[in-house]
Protein backbone atom coordinates (compact mmCIF):
# COMPACT_ATOMS: atom_id res chain seq x y z
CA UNK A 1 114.06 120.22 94.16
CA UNK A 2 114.08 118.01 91.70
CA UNK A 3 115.06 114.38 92.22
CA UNK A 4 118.24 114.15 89.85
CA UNK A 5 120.13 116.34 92.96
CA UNK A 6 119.06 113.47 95.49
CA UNK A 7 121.52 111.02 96.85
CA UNK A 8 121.08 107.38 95.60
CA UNK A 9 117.39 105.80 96.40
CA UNK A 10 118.43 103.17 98.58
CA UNK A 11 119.98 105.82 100.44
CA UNK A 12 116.88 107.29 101.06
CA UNK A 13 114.35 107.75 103.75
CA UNK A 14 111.93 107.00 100.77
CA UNK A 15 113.36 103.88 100.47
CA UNK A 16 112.64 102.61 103.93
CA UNK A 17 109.41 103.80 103.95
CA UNK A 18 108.77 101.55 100.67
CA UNK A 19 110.24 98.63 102.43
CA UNK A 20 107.80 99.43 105.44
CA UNK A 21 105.18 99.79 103.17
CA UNK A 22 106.21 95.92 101.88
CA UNK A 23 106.70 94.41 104.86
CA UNK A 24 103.34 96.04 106.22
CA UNK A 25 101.30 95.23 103.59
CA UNK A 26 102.76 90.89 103.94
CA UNK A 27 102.17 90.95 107.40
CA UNK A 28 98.78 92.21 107.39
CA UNK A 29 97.37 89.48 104.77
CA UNK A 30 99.24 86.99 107.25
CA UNK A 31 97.87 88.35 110.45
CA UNK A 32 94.23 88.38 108.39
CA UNK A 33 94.58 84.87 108.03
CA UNK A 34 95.43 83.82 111.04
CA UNK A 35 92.54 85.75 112.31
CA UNK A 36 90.10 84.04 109.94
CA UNK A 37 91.33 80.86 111.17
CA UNK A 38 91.25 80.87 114.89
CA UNK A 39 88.75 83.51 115.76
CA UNK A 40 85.40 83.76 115.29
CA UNK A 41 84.05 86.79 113.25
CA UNK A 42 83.35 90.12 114.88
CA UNK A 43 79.32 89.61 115.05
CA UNK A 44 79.64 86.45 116.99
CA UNK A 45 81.24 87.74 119.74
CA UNK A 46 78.95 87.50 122.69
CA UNK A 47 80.43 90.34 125.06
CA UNK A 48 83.19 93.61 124.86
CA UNK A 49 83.22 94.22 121.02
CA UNK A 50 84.48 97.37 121.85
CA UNK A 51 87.98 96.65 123.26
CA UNK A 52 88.38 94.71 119.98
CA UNK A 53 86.48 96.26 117.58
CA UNK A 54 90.29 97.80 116.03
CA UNK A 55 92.33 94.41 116.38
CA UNK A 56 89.32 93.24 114.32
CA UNK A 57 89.56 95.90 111.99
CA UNK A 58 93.27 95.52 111.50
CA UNK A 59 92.67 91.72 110.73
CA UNK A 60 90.45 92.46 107.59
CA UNK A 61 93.04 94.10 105.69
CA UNK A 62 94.32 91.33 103.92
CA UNK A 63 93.14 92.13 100.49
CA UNK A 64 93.33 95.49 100.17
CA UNK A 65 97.26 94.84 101.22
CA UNK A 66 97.65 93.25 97.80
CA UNK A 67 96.03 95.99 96.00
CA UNK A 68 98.89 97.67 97.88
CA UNK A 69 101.64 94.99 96.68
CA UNK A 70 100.56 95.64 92.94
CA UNK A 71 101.24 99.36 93.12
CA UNK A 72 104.55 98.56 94.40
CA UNK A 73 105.10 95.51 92.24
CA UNK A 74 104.70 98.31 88.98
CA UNK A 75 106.91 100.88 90.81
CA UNK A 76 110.01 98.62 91.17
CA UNK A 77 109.13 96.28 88.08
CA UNK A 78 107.97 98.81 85.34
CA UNK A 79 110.22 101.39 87.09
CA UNK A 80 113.54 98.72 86.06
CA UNK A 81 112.01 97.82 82.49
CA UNK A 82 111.95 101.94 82.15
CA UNK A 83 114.91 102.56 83.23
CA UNK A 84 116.63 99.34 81.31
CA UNK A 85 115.11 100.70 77.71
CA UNK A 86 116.39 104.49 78.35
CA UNK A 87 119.99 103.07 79.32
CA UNK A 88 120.45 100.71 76.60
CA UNK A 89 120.40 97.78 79.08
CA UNK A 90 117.32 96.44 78.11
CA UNK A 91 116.70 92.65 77.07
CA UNK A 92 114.47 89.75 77.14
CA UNK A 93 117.29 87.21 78.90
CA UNK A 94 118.32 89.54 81.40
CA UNK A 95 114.93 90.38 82.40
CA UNK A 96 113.52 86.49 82.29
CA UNK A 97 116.76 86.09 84.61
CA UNK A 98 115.82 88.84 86.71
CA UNK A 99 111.60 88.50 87.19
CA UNK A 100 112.48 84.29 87.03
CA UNK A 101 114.27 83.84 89.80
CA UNK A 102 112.90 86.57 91.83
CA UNK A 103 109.70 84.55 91.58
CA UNK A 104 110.61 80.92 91.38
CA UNK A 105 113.48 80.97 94.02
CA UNK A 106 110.46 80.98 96.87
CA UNK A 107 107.20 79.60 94.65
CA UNK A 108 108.96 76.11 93.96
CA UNK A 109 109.67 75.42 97.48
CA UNK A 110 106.33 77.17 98.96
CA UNK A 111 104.98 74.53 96.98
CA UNK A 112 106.93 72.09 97.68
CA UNK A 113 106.26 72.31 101.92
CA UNK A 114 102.68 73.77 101.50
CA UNK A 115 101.77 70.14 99.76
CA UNK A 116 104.07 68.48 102.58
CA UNK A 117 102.06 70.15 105.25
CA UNK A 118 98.70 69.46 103.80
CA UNK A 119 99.54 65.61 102.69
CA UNK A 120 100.49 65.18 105.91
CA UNK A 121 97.29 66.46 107.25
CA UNK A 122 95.20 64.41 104.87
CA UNK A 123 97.05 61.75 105.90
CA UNK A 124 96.77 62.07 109.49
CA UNK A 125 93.02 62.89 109.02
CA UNK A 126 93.36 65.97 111.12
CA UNK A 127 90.62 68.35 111.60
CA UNK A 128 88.94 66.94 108.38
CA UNK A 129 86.11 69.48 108.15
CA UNK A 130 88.50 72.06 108.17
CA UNK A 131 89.79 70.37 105.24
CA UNK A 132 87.03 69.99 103.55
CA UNK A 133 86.35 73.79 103.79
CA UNK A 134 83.32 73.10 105.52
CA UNK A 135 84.40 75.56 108.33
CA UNK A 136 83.39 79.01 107.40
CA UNK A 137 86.41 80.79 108.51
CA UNK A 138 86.17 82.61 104.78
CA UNK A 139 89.50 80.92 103.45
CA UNK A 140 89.29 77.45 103.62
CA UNK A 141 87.84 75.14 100.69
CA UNK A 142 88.01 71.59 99.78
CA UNK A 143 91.73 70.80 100.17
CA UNK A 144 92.02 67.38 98.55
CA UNK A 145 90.01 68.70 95.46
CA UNK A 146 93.42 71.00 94.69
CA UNK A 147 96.24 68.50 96.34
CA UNK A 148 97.00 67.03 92.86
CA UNK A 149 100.27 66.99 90.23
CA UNK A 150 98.08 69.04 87.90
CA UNK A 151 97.54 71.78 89.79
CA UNK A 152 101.06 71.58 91.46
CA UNK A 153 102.05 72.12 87.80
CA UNK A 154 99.49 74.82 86.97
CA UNK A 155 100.57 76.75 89.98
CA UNK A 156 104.68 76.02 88.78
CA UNK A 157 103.64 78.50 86.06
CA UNK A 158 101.34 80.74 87.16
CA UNK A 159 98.22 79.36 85.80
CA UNK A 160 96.24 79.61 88.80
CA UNK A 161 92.98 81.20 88.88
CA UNK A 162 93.55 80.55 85.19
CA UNK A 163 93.89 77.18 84.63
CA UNK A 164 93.22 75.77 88.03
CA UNK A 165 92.84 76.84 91.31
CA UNK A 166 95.69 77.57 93.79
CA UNK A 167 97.75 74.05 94.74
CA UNK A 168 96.65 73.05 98.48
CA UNK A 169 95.02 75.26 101.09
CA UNK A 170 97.73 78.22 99.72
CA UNK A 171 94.83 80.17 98.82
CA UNK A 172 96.94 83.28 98.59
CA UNK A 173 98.67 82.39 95.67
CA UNK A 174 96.43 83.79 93.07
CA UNK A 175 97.93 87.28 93.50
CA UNK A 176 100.94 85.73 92.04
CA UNK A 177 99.44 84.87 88.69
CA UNK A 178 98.57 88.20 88.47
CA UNK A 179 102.14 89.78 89.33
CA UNK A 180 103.55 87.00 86.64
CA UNK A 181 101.29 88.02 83.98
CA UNK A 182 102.03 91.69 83.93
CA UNK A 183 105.51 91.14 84.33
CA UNK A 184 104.74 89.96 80.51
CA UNK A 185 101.63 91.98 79.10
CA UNK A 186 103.59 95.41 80.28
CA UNK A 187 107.23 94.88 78.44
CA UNK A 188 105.68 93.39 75.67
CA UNK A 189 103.12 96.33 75.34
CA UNK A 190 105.57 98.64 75.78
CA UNK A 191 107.84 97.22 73.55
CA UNK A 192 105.14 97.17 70.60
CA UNK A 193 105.25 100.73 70.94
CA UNK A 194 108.06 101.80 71.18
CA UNK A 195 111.02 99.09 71.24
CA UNK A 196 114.47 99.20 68.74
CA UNK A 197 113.11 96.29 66.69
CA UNK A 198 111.27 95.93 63.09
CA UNK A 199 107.96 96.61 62.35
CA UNK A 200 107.18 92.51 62.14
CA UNK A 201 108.93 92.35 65.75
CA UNK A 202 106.96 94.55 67.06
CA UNK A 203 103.47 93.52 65.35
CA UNK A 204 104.52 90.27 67.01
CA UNK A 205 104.74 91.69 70.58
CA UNK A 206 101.36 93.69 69.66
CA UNK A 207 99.91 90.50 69.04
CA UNK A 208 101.42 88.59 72.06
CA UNK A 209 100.42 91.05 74.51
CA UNK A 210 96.83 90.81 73.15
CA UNK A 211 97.05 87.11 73.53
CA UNK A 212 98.02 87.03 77.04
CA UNK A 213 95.51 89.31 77.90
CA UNK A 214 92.46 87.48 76.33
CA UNK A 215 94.12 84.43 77.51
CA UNK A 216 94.52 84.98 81.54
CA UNK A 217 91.09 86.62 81.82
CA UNK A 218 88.98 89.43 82.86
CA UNK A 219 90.07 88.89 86.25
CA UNK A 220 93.47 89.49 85.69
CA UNK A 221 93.42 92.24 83.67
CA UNK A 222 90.83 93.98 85.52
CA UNK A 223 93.57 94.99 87.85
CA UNK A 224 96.61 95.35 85.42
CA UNK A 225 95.66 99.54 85.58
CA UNK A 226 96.13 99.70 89.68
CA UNK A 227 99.91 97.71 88.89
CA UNK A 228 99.95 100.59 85.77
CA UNK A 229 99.40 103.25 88.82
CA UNK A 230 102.94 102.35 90.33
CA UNK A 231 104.64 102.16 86.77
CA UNK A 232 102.99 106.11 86.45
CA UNK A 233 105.05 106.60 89.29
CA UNK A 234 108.08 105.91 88.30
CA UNK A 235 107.91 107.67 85.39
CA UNK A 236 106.54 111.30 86.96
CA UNK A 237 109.12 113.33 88.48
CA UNK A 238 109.55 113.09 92.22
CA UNK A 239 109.90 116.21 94.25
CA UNK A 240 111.10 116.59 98.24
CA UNK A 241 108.38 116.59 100.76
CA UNK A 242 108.70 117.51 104.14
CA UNK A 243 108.31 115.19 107.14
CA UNK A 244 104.86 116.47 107.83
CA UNK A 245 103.54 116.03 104.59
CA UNK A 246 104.72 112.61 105.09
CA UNK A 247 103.04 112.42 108.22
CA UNK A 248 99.57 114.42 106.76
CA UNK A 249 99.37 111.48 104.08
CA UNK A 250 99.55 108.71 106.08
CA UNK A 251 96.76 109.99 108.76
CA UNK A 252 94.51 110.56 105.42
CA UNK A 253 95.51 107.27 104.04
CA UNK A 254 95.07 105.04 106.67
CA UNK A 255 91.08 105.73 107.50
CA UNK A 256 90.40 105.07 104.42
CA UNK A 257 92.53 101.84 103.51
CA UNK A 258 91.10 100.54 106.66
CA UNK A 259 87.01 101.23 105.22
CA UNK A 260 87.48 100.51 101.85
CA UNK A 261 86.70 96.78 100.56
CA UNK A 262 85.24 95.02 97.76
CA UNK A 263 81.95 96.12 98.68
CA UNK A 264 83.41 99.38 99.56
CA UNK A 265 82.77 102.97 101.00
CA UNK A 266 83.36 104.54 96.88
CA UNK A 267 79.91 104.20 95.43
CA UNK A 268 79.98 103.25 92.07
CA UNK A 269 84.03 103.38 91.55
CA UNK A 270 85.55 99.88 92.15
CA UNK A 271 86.78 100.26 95.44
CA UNK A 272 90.15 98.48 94.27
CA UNK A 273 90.68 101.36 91.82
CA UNK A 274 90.07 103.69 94.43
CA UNK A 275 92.57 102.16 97.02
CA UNK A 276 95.19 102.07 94.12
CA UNK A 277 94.74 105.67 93.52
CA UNK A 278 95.11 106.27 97.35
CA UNK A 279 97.80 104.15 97.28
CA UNK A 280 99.57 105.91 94.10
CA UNK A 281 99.40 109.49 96.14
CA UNK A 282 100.96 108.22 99.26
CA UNK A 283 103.75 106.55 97.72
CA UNK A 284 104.32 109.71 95.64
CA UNK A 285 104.19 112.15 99.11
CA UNK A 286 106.59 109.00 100.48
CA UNK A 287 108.86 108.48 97.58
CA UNK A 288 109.60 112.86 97.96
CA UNK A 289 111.77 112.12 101.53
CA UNK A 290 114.86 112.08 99.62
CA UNK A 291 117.26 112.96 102.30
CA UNK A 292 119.74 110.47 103.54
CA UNK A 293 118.47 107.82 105.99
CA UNK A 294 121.37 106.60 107.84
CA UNK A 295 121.05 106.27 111.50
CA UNK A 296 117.12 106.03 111.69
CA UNK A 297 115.59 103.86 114.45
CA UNK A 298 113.04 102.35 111.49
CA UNK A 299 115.11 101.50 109.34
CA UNK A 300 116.36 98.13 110.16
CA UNK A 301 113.31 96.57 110.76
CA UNK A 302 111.61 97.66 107.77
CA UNK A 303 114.69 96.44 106.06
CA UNK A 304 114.52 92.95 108.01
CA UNK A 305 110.54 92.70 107.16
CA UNK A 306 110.20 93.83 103.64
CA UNK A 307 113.42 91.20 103.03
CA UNK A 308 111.38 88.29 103.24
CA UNK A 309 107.96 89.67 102.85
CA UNK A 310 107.83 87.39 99.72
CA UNK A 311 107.82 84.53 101.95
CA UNK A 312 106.11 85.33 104.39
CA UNK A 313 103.08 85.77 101.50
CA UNK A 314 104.06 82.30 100.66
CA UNK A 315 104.26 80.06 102.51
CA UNK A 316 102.23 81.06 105.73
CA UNK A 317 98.61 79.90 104.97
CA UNK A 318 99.61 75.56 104.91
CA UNK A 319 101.65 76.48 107.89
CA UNK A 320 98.55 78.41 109.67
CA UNK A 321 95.98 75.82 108.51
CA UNK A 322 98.07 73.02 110.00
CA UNK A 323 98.61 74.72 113.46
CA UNK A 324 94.80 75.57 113.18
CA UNK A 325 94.26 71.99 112.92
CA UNK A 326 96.34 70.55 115.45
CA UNK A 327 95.09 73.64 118.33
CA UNK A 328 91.58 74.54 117.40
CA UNK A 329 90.81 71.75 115.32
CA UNK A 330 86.94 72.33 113.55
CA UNK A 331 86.08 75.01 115.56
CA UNK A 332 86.93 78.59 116.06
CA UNK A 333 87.62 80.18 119.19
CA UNK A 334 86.42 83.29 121.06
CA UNK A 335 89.28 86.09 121.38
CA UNK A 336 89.90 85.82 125.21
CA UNK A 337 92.42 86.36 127.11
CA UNK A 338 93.34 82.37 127.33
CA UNK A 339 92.74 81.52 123.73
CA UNK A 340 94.47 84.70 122.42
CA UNK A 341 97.59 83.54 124.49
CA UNK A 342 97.61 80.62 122.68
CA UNK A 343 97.19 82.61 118.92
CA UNK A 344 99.96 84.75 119.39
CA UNK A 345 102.61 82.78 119.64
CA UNK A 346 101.17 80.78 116.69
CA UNK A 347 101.29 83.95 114.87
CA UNK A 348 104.71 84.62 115.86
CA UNK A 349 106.29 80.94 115.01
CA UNK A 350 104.98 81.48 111.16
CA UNK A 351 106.60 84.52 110.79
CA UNK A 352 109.91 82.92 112.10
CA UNK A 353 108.91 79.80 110.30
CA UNK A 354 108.97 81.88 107.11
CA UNK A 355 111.96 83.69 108.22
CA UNK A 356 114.25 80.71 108.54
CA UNK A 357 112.74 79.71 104.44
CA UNK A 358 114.10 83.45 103.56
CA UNK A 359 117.20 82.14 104.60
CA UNK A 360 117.24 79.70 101.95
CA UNK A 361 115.74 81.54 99.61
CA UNK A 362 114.53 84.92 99.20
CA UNK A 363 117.98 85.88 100.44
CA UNK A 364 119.78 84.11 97.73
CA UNK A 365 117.90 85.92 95.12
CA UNK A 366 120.77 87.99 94.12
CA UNK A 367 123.01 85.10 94.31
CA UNK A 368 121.50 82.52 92.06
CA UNK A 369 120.87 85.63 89.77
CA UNK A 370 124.57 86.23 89.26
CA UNK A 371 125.39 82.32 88.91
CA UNK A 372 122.75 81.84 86.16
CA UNK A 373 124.11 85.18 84.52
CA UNK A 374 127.95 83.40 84.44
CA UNK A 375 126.02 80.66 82.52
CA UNK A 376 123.88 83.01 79.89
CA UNK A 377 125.54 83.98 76.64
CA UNK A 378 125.71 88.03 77.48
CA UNK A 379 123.08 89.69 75.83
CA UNK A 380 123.22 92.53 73.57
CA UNK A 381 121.80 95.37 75.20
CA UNK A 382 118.81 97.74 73.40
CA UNK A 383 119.17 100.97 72.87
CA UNK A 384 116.10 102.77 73.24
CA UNK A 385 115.91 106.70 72.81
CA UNK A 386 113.12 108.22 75.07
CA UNK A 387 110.57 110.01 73.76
């Protein structure tokens, strides 16, 4: 059946599973973190690798959980631009409104308390190797190197990894450049193409996409097709799959997110590619489970996780690396029973931590979207005919 006969997404069971998929894919980079900062690394420990060879192996899936977050990211972004253009609701303001303070509603004040918390740790002169990023925990780097107004200022607009690095010890945050960045390079690509304006209009766009791809770097772009993979998504048609397909993709998905890396199990094939590929053909089985999902024990907590997922990306790495430096301090520990009772509810607090920020924030998104919308001369919309 076609998806036009399907009840309204956010009705679905496909759109839970998205939000797991979300809230997953945040918590996983956050758990890898924490990981790399308590715990030693899998080789160094002396006695039982077994019984933790698969926590282990759970905490190294931080990157390939953005490669995940990109796929989405083009899904729900390129998927609204799409949709915007073929319903004559497209334009610039709307959309700047939209992606703006989606993204600077949580960035300003993850930036604001991540350069509290490491200040204050400067300051304090606690755990200054750690600091220093001469602990080789695999995240941590010089500290006071970043801690300054320019990259604070960089990072306000998405010039890190381009400009400068990330602000602080927030090391996570260049994914967002990279989410910013095609939030431009794909409307005004698209828009080159095929938009409702003049030929010099659109040369223009032609030109400024070109720009902003020579201009943020190989880097960047060198990922912009796995985003493209969940834009090719929304634009295929979806067709109902039954629960055990479901079921069938995520047992062959999972192995192999949990091999693949940047040094990879694919050969030759960037293993990024590869996991956005994988990635694209679960969300497609997942996005076919169109039937109505009230009353499912899932779907509340997916809901609940994926809702601040955002900040939880955000905003947990200062938090961690403090913790890490008032607990552990330079060293890493072994993962017994006494220090992981001690981890845990570390773990735990930073999710809450981040949490009670959502509240603030990420929450509000919809809010301070409709207040800066009373302010904003309305647009005119776009018509676009699809071709």
């Amino acid at each position: 059946m076609r998806s036009g006969s399907a009840p309204p997404f956010r009705l679905t069971v496909a759109s839970i599973l998205l939000d797991a998929l979300r809230g997953a894919a945040a918590l996983l980079v956050c758990i890898g973190h924490w990981r790399y900062f308590f715990f030693v690394d899998y080789p160094e420990i002396p006695m039982h690798r077994g019984w933790l060879f698969l926590p282990y192996l759970m905490c190294t899936m931080g990157h390939q959980a953005v490669i995940v977050f990109f796929v989405l990211s083009g899904y729900l972004v390129g998927g609204h631009v799409l949709r915007a253009l073929e319903t004559g609701q497209w334009s610039w303001s709307n959309y700047f409104v939209q992606r703006g303070v989606r993204l600077w509603i949580v960035l300003l004040p993850a930036l604001a308390l991540g350069g509290i918390l490491d200040f204050a740790a400067l300051h304090f002169r606690l755990a200054p190797a750690l600091y220093a990023g001469q602990v080789a925990n695999h995240i941590t780097f010089n500290v006071h190197n970043v801690l300054t107004w320019k990259t604070l200022l960089s990072n306000c607009f998405f010039l890190q990894t381009i400009a400068t690095p990330a602000f602080g010890s927030n090391a996570a945050l260049w994914s967002l450049a990279n989410e910013f960045w095609y939030y431009l390079i794909f409307p005004l690509g698209l828009l080159a193409l095929r938009g409702p304006y003049s030929a010099a209009k659109r040369i223009a766009m032609a030109i400024a996409c070109l720009c902003i791809c020579y201009g943020v770097g190989a880097g960047i772009v060198s990922l912009l097709p796995v985003w493209l993979l969940g834009v090719l998504l929304a634009i295929l048609p979806v067709w109902r799959t039954a629960a055990w397909m479901r079921w069938l993709a995520l047992a062959l998905y999972f192995p192999f997110f949990a091999a693949v890396s940047r040094d990879g199990i694919t050969g030759h094939f960037p293993p990024d590619y590869a996991l956005g590929l994988a990635t694209f053909g679960l969300m497609y089985v997942l996005l076919g489970a169109r039937e109505v999902a009230s009353g499912r024990w899932y779907e509340r907590p997916s809901r609940t996780l994926a809702g601040f997922s955002y900040t939880l990306y955000l905003v947990h790495t200062p938090m961690l690396m403090l913790l890490t430096a008032l607990l552990a301090g330079e060293s890493r520990w072994l993962p017994d029973a006494k220090h992981i009772a001690v981890a845990l509810p570390v773990l735990l607090f930073v999710v809450g931590y981040a949490y009670l920020i959502a509240k603030g924030t990420e929450f509000r998104t919809n809010e301070v979207r409709d207040w800066l919308r009373q302010l904003l001369p309305k647009p005119a919309a776009s018509v676009v005919t699809p071709k």
